[in-house]
Protein backbone atom coordinates (compact mmCIF):
# COMPACT_ATOMS: atom_id res chain seq x y z
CA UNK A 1 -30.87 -14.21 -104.28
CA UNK A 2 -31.60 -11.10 -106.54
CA UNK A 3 -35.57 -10.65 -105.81
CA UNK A 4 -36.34 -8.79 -109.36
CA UNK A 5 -37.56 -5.79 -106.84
CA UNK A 6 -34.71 -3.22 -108.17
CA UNK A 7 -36.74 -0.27 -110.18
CA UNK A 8 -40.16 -1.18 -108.46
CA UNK A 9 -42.31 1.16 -106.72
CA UNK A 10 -43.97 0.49 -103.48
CA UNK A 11 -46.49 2.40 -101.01
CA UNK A 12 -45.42 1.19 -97.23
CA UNK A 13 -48.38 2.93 -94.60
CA UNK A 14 -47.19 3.33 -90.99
CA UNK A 15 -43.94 3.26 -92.28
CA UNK A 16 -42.23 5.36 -89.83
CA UNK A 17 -41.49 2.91 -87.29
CA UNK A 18 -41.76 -0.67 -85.66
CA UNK A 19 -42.71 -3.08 -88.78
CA UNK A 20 -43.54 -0.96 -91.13
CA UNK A 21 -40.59 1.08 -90.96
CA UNK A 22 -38.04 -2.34 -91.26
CA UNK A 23 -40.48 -3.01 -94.53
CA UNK A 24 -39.60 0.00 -96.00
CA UNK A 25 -36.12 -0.17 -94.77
CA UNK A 26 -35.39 -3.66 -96.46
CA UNK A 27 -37.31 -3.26 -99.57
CA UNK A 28 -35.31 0.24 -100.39
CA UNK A 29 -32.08 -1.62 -99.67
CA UNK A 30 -33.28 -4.02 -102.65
CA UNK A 31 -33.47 -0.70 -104.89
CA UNK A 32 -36.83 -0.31 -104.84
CA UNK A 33 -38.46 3.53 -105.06
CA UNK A 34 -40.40 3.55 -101.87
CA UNK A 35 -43.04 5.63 -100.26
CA UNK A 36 -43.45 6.37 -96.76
CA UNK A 37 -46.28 7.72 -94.54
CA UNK A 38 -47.13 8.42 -90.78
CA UNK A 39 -49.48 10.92 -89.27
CA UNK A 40 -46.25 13.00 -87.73
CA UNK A 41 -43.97 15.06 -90.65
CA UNK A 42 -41.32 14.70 -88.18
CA UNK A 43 -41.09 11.29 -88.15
CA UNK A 44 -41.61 11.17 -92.19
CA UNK A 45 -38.48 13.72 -92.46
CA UNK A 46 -36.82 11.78 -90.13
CA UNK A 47 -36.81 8.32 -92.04
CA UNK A 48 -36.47 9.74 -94.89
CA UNK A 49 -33.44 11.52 -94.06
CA UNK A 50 -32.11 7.73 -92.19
CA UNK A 51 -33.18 6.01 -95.43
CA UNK A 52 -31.11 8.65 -97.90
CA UNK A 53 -27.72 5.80 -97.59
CA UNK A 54 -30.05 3.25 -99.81
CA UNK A 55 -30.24 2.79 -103.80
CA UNK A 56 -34.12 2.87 -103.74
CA UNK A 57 -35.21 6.63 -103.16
CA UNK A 58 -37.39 7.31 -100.36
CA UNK A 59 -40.20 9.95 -100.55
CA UNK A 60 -43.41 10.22 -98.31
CA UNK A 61 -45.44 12.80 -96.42
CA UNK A 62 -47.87 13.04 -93.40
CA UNK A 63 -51.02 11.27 -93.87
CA UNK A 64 -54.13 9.70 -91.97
CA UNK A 65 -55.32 6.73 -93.66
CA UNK A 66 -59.36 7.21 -92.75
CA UNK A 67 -58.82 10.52 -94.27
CA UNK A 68 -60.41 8.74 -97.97
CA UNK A 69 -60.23 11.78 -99.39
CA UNK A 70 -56.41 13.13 -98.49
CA UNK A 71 -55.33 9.46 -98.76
CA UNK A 72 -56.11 8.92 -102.07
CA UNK A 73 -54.75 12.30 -103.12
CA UNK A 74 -51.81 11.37 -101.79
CA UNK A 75 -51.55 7.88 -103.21
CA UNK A 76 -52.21 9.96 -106.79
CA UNK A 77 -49.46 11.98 -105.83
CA UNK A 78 -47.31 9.32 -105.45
CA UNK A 79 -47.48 7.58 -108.37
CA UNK A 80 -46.89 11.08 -110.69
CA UNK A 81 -43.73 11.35 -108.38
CA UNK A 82 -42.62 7.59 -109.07
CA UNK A 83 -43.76 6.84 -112.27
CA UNK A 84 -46.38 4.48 -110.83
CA UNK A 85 -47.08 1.76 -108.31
CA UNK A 86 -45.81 -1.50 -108.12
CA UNK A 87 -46.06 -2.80 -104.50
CA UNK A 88 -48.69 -1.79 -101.61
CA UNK A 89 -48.20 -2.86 -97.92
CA UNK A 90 -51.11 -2.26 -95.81
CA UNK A 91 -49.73 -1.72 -92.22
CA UNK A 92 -51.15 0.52 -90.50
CA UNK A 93 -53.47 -0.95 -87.93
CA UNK A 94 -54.98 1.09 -84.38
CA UNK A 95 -53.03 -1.48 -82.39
CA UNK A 96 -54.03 -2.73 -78.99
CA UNK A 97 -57.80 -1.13 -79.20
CA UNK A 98 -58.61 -2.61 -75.64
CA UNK A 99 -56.24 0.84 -74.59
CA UNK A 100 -58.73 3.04 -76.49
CA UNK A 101 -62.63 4.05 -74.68
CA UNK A 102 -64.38 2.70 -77.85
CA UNK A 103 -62.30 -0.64 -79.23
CA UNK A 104 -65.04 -1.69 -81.76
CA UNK A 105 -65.12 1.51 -83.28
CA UNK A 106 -61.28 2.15 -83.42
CA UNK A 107 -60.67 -1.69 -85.25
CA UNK A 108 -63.75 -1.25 -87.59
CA UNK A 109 -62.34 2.78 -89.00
CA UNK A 110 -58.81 1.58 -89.41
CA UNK A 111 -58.10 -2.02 -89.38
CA UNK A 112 -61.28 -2.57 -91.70
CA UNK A 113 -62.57 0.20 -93.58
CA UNK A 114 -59.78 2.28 -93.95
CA UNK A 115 -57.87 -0.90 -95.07
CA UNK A 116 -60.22 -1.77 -97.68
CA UNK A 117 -60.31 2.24 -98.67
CA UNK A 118 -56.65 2.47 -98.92
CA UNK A 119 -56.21 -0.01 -101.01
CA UNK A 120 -58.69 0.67 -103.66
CA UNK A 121 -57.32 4.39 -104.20
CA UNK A 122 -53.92 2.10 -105.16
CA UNK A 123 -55.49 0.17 -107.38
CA UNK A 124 -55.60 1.44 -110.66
CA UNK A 125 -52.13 2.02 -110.46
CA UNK A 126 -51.47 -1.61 -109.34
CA UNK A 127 -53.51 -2.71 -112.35
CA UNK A 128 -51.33 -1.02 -114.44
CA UNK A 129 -48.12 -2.51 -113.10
CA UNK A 130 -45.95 -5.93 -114.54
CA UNK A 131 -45.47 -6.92 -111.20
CA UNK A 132 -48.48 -5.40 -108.83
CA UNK A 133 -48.61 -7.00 -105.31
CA UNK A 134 -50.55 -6.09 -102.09
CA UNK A 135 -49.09 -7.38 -99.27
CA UNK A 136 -51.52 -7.02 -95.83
CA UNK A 137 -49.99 -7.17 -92.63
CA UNK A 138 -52.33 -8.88 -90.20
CA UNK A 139 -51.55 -10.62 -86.68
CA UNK A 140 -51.51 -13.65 -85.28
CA UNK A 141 -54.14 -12.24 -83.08
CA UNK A 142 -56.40 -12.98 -85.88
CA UNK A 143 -55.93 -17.00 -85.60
CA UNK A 144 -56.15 -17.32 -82.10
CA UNK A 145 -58.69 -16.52 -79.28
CA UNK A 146 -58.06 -12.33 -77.59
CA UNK A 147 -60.30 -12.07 -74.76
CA UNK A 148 -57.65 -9.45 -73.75
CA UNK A 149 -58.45 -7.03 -77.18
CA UNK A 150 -61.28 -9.19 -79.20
CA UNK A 151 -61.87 -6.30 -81.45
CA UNK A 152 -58.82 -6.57 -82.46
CA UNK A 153 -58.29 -9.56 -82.83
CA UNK A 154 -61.92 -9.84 -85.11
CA UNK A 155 -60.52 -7.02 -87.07
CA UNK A 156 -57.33 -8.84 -88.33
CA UNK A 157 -59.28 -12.41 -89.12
CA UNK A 158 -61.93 -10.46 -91.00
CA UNK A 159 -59.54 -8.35 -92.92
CA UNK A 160 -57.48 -12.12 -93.34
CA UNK A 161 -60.69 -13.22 -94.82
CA UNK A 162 -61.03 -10.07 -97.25
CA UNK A 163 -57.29 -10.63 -98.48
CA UNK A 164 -58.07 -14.02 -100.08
CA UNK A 165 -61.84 -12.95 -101.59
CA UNK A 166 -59.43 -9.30 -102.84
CA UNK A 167 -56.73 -12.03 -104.70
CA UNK A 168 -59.49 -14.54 -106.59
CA UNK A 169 -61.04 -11.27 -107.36
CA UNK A 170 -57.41 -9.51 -108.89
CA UNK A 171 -55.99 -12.28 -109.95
CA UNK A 172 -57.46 -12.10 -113.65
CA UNK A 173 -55.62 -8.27 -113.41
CA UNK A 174 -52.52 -9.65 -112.65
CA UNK A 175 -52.33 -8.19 -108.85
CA UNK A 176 -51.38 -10.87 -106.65
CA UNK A 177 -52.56 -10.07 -102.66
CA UNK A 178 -51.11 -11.91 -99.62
CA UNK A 179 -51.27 -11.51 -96.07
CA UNK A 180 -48.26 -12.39 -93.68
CA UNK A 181 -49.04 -12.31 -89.92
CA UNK A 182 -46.58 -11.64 -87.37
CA UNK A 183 -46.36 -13.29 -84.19
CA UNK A 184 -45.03 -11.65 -81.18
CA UNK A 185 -42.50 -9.11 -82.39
CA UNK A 186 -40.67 -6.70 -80.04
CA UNK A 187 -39.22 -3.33 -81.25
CA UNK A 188 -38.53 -0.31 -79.01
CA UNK A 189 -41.52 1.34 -77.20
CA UNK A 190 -43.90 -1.00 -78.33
CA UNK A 191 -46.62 -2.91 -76.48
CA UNK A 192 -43.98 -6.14 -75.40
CA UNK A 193 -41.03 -3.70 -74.62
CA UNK A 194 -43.44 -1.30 -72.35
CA UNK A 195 -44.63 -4.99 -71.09
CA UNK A 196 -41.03 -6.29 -70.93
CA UNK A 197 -40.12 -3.65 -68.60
CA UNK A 198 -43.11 -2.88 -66.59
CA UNK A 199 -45.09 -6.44 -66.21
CA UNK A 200 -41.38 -8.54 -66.32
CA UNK A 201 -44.17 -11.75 -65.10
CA UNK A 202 -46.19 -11.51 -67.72
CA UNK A 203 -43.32 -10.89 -70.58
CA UNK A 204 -41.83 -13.86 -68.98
CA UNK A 205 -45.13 -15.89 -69.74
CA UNK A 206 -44.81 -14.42 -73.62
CA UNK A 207 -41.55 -15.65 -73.85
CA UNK A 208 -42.98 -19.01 -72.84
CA UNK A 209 -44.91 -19.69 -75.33
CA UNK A 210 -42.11 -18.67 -78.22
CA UNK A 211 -40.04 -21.53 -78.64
CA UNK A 212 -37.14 -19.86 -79.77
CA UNK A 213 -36.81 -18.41 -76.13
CA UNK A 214 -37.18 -15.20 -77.68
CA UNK A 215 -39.52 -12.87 -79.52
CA UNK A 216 -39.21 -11.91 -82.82
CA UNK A 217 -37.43 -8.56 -85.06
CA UNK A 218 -39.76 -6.29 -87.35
CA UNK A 219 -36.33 -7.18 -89.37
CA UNK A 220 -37.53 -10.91 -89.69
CA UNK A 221 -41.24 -9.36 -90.90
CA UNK A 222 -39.61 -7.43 -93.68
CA UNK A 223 -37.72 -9.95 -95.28
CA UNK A 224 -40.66 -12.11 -95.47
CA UNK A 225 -42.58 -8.94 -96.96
CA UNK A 226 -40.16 -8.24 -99.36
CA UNK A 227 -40.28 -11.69 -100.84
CA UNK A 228 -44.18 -12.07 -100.93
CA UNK A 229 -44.01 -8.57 -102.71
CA UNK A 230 -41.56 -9.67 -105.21
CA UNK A 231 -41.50 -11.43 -108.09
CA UNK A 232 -39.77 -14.20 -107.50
CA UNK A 233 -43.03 -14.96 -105.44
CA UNK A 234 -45.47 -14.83 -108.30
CA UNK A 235 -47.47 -17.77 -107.89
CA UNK A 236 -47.89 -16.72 -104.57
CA UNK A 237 -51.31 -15.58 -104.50
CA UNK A 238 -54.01 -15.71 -101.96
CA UNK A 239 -51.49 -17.24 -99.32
CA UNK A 240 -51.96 -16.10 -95.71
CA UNK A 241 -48.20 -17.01 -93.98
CA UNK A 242 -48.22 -16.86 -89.96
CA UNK A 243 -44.44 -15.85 -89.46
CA UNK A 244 -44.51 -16.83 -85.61
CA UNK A 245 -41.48 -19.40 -84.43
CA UNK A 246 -43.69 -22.24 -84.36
CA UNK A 247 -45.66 -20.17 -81.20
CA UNK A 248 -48.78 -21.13 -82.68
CA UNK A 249 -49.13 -25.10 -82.42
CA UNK A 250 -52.44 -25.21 -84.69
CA UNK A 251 -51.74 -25.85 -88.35
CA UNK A 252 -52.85 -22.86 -90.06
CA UNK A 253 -55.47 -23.94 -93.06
């Protein structure tokens, strides 16, 4: 199925590795012109350099999203390089915030405001596009009860929240926003593969409760992404998909 994403320009944050990476991975294999960002050059040079085999081309640079200021520069920066902005995935999130001495403060900077901030400097431009689509990547920490990292979990269902109020809001502009949460998805060095090989009870207890009998690929994120970003998805608006295996057994209103 040809997606209509060939020519478009996209924005991917934490795109460097894990799910944001395989985002901006499968969307420049589709020919889109796509941007990439981490806090590390390195690992922007890096991916850029891995992603040079792929029809869409791949620019980015080393940014901190609660930096308003430098964020929105670059953002501005971006769309002079590329013509404009088509597609913005919001992935960058401060992760497992029970790890950090101040949780609540760590979810509220990144996960909320600097969300919210990084998505307004991308606006205009998204106004201006044919096809402009935000596409937030929550969790399905933010449909189920965290005791383990409830700031974290708060964070993702009040930025869920925010993601339907942003698309009745756009919709009139023609900017359709969606939010697609992940269940548990393993990729190299991340929390379930340090967990996987130094808790091997408790990863057995994850793997429990995924029916499949195993967790899920950052792969199987991005094609979802891709489609909700695309527009063969435009009267997709507003939706908030839990991409899980059926581990959640609530139905998901």
């Amino acid at each position: 199925m040809d997606l209509g994403l060939k020519g478009k320009r996209a924005i991917v944050t934490g795109s460097t590795r894990g799910i944001g990476k395989a985002i901006a991975e499968t969307l420049a294999k589709e020919g889109v012109d796509v941007a990439v960002c981490s806090r590390q050059q390195k690992a922007v040079d890096e991916t850029i350099a891995e992603f040079s085999q792929y029809p869409g081309k791949v620019i980015g640079a080393a940014v901190d999203i609660t930096d308003q200021q430098g964020f929105k520069q670059w953002v501005d920066s971006v769309a002079a390089e590329l013509g404009g902005i088509d597609i913005f995935v919001a992935n960058v999130t401060a992760g497992d915030t029970a790890e950090r001495s101040n949780p609540w403060d760590a979810a509220v900077t990144t996960d909320i405001l600097a969300t919210v901030s990084c998505i307004d400097a991308a606006l205009p431009m998204l106004k201006q596009s044919e096809a402009g689509a935000i596409v937030y990547i929550s969790s399905m920490a933010g449909i189920i009860g965290t005791p383990q990292i409830p700031a974290y979990g708060a964070a993702k269902a009040g930025m869920t929240h925010y993601m339907k109020t942003l698309a009745m809001s756009l919709v009139k502009d023609g900017v359709r926003v969606n939010t697609v949460s992940p269940g548990d998805i393993i990729t190299e060095g991340n929390v379930w593969d340090r967990i996987r090989t130094t808790m091997p009870d408790v990863f057995k207890s994850v793997l429990k409760r995924n029916p499949r009998g195993h967790l899920g690929t950052p792969e199987e994120i991005a094609q979802v992404v891709s489609f909700m970003a695309s527009p063969m998805a435009s009267l997709v608006n507003g939706a908030h998909l839990v991409v899980d295996g059926c581990s959640t057994t609530h139905v998901h209103f």
